[in-house]
PDB file of N, CA and C in Angstrom:
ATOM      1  N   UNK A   1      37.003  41.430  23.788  1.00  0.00           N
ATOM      2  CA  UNK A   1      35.966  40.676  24.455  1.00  0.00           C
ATOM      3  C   UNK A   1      35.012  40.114  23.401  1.00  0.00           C
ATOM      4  N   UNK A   2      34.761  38.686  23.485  1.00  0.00           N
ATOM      5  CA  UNK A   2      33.781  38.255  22.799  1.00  0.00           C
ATOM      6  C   UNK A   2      32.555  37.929  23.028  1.00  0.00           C
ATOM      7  N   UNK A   3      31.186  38.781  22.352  1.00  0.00           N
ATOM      8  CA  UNK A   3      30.476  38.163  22.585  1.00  0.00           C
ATOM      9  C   UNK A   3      29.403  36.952  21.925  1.00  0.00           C
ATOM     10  N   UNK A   4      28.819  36.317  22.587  1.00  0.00           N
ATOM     11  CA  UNK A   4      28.482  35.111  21.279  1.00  0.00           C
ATOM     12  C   UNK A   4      27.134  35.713  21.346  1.00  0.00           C
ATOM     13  N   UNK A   5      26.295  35.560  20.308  1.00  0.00           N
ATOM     14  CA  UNK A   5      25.019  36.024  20.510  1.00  0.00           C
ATOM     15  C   UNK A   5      24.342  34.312  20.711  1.00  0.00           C
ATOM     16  N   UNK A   6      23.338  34.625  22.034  1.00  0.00           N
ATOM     17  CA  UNK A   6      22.710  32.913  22.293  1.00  0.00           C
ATOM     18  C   UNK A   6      21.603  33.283  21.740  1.00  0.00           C
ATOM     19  N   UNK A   7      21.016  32.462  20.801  1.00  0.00           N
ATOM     20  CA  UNK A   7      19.712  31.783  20.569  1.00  0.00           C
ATOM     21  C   UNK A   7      18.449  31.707  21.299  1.00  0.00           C
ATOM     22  N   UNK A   8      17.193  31.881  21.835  1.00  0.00           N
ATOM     23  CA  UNK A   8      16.519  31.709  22.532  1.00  0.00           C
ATOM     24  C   UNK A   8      16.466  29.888  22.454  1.00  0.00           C
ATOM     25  N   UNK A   9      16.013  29.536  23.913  1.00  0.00           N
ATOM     26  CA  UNK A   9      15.667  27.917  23.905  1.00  0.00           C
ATOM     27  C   UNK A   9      14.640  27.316  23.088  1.00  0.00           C
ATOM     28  N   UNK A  10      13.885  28.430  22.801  1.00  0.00           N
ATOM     29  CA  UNK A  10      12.202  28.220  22.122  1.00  0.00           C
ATOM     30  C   UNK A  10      12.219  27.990  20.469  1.00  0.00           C
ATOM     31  N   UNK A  11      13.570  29.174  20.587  1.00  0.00           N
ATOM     32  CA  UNK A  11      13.595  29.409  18.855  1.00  0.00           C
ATOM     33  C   UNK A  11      14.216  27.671  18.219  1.00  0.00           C
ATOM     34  N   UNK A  12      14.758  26.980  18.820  1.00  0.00           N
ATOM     35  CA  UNK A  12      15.281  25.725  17.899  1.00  0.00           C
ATOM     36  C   UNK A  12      13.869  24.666  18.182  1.00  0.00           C
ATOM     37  N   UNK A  13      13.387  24.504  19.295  1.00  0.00           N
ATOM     38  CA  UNK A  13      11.929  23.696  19.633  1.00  0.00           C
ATOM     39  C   UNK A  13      11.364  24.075  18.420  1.00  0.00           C
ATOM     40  N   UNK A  14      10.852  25.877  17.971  1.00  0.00           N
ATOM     41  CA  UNK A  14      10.021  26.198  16.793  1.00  0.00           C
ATOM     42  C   UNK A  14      10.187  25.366  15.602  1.00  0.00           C
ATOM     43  N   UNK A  15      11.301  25.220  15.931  1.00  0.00           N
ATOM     44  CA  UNK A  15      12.463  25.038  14.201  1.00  0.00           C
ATOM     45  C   UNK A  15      11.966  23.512  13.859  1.00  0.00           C
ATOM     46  N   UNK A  16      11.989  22.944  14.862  1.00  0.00           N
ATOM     47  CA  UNK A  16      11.758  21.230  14.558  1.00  0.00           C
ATOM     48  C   UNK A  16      10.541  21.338  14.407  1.00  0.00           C
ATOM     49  N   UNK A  17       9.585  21.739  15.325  1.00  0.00           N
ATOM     50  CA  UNK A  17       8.243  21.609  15.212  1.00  0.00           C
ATOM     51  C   UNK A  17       7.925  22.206  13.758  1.00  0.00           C
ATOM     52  N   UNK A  18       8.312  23.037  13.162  1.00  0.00           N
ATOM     53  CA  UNK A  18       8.249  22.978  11.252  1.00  0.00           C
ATOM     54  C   UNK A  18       8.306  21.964  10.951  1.00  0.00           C
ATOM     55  N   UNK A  19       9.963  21.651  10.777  1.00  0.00           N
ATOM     56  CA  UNK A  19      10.061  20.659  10.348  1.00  0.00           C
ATOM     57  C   UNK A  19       9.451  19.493  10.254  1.00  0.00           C
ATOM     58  N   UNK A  20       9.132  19.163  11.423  1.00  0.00           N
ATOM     59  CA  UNK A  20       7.800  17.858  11.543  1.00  0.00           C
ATOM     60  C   UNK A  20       6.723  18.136  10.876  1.00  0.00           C
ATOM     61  N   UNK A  21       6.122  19.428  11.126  1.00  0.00           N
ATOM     62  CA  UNK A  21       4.822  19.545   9.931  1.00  0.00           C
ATOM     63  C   UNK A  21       5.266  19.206   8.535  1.00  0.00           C
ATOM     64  N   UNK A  22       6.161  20.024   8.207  1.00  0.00           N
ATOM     65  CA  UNK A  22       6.358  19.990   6.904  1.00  0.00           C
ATOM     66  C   UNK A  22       6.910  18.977   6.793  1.00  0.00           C
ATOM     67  N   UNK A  23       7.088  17.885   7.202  1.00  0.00           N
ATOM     68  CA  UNK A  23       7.422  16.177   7.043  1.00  0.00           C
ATOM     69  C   UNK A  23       5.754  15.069   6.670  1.00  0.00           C
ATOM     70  N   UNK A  24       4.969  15.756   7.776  1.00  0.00           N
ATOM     71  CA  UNK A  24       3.567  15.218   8.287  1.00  0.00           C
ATOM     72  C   UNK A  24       2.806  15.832   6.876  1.00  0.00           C
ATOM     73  N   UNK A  25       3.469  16.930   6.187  1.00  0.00           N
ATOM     74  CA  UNK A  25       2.384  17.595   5.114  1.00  0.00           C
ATOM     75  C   UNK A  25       3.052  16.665   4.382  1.00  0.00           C
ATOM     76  N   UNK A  26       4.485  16.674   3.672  1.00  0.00           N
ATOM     77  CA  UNK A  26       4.642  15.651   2.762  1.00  0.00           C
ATOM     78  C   UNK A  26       4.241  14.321   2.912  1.00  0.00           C
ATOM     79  N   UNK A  27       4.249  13.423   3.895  1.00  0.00           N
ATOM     80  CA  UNK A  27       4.047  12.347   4.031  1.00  0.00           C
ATOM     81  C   UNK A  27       1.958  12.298   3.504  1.00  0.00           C
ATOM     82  N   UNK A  28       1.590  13.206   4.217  1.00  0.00           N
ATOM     83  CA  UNK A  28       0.007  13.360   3.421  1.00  0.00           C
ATOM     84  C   UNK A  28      -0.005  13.392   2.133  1.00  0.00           C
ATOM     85  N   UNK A  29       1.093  14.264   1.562  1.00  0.00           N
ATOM     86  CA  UNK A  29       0.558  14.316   0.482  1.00  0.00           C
ATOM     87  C   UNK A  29       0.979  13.358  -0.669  1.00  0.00           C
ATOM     88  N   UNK A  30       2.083  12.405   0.221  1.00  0.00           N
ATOM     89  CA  UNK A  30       2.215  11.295  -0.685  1.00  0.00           C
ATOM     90  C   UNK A  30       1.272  10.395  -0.655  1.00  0.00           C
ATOM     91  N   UNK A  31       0.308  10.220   0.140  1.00  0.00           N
ATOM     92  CA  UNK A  31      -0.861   9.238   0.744  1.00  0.00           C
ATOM     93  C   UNK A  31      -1.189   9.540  -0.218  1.00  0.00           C
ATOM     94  N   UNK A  32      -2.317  10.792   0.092  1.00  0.00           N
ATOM     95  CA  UNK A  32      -3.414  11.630  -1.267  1.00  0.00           C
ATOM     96  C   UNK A  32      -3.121  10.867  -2.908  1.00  0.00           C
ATOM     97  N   UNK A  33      -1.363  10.838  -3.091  1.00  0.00           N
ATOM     98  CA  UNK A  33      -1.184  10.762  -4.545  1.00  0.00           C
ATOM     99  C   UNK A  33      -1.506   9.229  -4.675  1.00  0.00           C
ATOM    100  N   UNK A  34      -0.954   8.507  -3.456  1.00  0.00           N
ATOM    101  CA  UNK A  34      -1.562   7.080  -4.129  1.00  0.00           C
ATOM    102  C   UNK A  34      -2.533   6.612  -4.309  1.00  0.00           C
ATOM    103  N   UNK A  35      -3.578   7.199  -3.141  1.00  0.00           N
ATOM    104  CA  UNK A  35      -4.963   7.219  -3.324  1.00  0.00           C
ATOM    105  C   UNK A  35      -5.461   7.530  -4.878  1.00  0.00           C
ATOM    106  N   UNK A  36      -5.006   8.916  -5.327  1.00  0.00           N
ATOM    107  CA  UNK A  36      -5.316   9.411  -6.421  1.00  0.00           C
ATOM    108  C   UNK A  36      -5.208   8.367  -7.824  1.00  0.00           C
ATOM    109  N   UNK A  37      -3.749   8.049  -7.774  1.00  0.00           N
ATOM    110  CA  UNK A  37      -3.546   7.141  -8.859  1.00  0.00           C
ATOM    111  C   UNK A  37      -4.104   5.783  -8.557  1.00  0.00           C
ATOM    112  N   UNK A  38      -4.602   4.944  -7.363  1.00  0.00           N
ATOM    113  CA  UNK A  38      -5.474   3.794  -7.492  1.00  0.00           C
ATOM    114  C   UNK A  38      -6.702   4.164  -7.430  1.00  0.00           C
ATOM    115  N   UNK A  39      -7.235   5.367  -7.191  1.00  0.00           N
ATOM    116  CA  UNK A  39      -8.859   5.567  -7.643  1.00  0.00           C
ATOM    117  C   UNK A  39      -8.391   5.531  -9.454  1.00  0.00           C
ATOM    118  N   UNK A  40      -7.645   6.334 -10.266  1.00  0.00           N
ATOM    119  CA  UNK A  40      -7.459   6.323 -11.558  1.00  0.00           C
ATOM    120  C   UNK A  40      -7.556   5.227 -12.205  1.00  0.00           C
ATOM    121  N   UNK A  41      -6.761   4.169 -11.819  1.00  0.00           N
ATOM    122  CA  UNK A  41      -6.668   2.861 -12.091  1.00  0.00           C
ATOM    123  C   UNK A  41      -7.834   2.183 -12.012  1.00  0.00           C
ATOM    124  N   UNK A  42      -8.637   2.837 -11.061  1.00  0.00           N
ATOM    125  CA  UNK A  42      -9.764   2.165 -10.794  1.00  0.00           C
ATOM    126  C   UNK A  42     -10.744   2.521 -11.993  1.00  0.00           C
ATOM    127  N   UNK A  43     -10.579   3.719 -12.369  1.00  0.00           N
ATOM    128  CA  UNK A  43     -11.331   4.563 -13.444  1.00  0.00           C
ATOM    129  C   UNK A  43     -11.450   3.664 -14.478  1.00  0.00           C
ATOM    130  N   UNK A  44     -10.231   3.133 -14.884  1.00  0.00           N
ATOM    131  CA  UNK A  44      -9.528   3.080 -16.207  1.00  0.00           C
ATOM    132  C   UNK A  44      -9.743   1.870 -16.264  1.00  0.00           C
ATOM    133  N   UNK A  45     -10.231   0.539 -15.593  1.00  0.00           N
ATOM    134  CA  UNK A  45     -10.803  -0.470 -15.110  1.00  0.00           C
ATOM    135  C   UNK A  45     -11.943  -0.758 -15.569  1.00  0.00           C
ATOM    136  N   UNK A  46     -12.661   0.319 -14.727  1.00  0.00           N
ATOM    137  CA  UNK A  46     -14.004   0.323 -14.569  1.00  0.00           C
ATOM    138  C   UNK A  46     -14.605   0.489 -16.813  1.00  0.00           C
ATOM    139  N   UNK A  47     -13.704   1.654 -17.001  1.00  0.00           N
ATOM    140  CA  UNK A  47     -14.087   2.081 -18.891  1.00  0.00           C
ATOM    141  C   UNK A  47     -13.857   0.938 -19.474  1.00  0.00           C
ATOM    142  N   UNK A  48     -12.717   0.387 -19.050  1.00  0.00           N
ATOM    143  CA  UNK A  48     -12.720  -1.189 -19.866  1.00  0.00           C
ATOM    144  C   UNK A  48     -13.563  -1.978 -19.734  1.00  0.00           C
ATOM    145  N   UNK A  49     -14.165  -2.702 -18.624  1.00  0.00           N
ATOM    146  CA  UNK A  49     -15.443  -3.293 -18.556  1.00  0.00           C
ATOM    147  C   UNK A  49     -16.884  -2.920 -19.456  1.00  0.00           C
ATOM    148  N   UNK A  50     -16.706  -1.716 -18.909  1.00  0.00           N
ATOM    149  CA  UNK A  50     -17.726  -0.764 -20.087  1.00  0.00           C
ATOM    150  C   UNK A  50     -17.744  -1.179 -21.653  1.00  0.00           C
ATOM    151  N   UNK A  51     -16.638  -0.878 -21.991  1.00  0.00           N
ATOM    152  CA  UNK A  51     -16.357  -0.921 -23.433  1.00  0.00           C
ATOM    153  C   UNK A  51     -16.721  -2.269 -24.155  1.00  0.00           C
ATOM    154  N   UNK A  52     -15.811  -3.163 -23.087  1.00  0.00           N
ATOM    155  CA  UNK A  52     -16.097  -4.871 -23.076  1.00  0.00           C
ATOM    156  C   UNK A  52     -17.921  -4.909 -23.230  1.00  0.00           C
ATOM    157  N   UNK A  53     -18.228  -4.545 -22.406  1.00  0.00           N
ATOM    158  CA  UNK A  53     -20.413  -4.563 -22.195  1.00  0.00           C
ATOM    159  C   UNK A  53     -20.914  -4.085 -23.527  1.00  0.00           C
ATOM    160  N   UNK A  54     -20.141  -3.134 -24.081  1.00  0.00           N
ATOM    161  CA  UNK A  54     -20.839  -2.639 -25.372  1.00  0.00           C
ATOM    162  C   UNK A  54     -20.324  -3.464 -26.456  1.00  0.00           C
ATOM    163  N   UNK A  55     -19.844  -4.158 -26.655  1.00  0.00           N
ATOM    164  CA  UNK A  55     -19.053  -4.836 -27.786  1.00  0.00           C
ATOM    165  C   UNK A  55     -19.380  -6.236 -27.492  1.00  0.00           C
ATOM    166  N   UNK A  56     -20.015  -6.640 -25.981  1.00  0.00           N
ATOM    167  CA  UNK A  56     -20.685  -7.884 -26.333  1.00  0.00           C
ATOM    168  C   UNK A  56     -22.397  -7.619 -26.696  1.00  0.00           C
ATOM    169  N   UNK A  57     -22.679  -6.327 -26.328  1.00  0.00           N
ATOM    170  CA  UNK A  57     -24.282  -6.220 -26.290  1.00  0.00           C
ATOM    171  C   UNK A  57     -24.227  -5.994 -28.230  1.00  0.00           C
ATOM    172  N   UNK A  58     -22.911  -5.324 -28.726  1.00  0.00           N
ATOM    173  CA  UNK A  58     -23.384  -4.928 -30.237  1.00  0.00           C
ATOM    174  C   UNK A  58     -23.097  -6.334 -30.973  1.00  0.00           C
ATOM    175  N   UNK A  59     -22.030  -7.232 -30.157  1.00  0.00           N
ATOM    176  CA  UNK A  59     -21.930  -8.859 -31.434  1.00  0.00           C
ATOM    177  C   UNK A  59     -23.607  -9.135 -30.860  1.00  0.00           C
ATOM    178  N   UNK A  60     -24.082  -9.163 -29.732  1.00  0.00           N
ATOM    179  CA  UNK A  60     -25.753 -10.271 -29.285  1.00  0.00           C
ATOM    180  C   UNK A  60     -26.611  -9.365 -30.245  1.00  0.00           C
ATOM    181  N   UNK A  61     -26.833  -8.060 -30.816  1.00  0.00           N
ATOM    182  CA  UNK A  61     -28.098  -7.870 -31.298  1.00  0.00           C
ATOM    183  C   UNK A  61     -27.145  -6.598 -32.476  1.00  0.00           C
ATOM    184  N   UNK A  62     -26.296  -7.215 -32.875  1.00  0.00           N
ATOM    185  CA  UNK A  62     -26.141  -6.849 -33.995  1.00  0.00           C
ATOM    186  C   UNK A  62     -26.143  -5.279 -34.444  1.00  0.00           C
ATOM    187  N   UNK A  63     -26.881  -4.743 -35.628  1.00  0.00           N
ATOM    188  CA  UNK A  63     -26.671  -3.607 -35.769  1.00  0.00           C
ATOM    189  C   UNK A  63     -28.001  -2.866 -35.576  1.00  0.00           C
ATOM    190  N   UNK A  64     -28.732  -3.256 -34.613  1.00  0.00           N
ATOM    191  CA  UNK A  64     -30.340  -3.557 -34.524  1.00  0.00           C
ATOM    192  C   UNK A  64     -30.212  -2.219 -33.431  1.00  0.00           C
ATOM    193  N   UNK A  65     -29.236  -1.940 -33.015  1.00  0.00           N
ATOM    194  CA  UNK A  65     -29.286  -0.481 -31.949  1.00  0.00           C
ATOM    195  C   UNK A  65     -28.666   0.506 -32.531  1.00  0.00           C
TER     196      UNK A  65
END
């Protein structure tokens, strides 16, 4: 006689509903990273302008600062 062992109905519902989080967490946390690297970019932007401001303020007044 065989018996099959059944599964509860709940236990495979559980199973996906992981899965979807842990889809919904990766998909966040690929957001987060692009965010991350165009705030960086933004950083790295922003220091160049900077740098540019000091190198026209030191050719306008020389070695006078």
């Amino acid at each position: 006689m065989n018996i099959e062992k059944k599964t509860s109905p709940g236990k495979n519902q559980k199973s996906k509903q992981r899965k979807v989080r842990s889809d919904m967490l990766l998909d966040i946390r690929h957001i987060v990273g692009i965010i991350l690297l165009f705030a960086r970019g933004l950083m790295k932007i922003k220091k160049k302008q900077n740098r540019m401001a000091q190198r026209r303020v030191r050719i306008l007044f020389g070695s006078r600062i």
